[in-house]
Protein backbone atom coordinates (compact mmCIF):
# COMPACT_ATOMS: atom_id res chain seq x y z
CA UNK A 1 -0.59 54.64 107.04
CA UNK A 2 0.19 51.12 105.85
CA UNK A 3 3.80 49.81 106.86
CA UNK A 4 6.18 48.01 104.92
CA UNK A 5 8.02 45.40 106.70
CA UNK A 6 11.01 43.93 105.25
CA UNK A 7 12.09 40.61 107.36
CA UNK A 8 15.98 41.11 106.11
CA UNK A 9 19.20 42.71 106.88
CA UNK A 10 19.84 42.88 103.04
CA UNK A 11 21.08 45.94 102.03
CA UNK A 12 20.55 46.00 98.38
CA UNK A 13 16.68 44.82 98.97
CA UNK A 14 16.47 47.88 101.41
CA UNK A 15 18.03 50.20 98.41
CA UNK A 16 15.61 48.36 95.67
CA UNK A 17 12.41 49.35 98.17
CA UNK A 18 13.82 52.67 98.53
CA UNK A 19 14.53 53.05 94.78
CA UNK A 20 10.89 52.34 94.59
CA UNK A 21 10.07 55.27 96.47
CA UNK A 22 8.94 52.97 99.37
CA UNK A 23 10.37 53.22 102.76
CA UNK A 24 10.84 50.03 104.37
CA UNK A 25 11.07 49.47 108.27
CA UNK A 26 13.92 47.03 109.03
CA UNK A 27 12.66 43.91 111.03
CA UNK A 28 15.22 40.89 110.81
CA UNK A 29 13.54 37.33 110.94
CA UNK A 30 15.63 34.96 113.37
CA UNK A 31 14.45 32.15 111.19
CA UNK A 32 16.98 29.89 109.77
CA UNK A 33 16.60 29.34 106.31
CA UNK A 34 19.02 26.28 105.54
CA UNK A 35 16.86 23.43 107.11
C-alpha cells in the first residue's frame, strides 16, 4: 500500500487530504522555513 506523508501539523491540509478521500500519516518536518 503506498503511504501518504504529509510533512505538516496543518490542520486544514490534513482535512483537504481527508476530504479527498486520502488518509494522510502525520510526520512534522523540524525544518525552519523563514531562512
Amino acid at each position: 500500500m503506498t503511504r501518504l506523508i504529509l510533512a505538516s501539523a496543518s490542520t486544514s491540509r490534513k482535512r483537504l487530504l481527508e476530504s479527498a478521500g486520502l488518509k494522510p500519516e502525520i510526520i512534522v518536518s523540524h525544518v525552519d522555513e523563514e531562512t
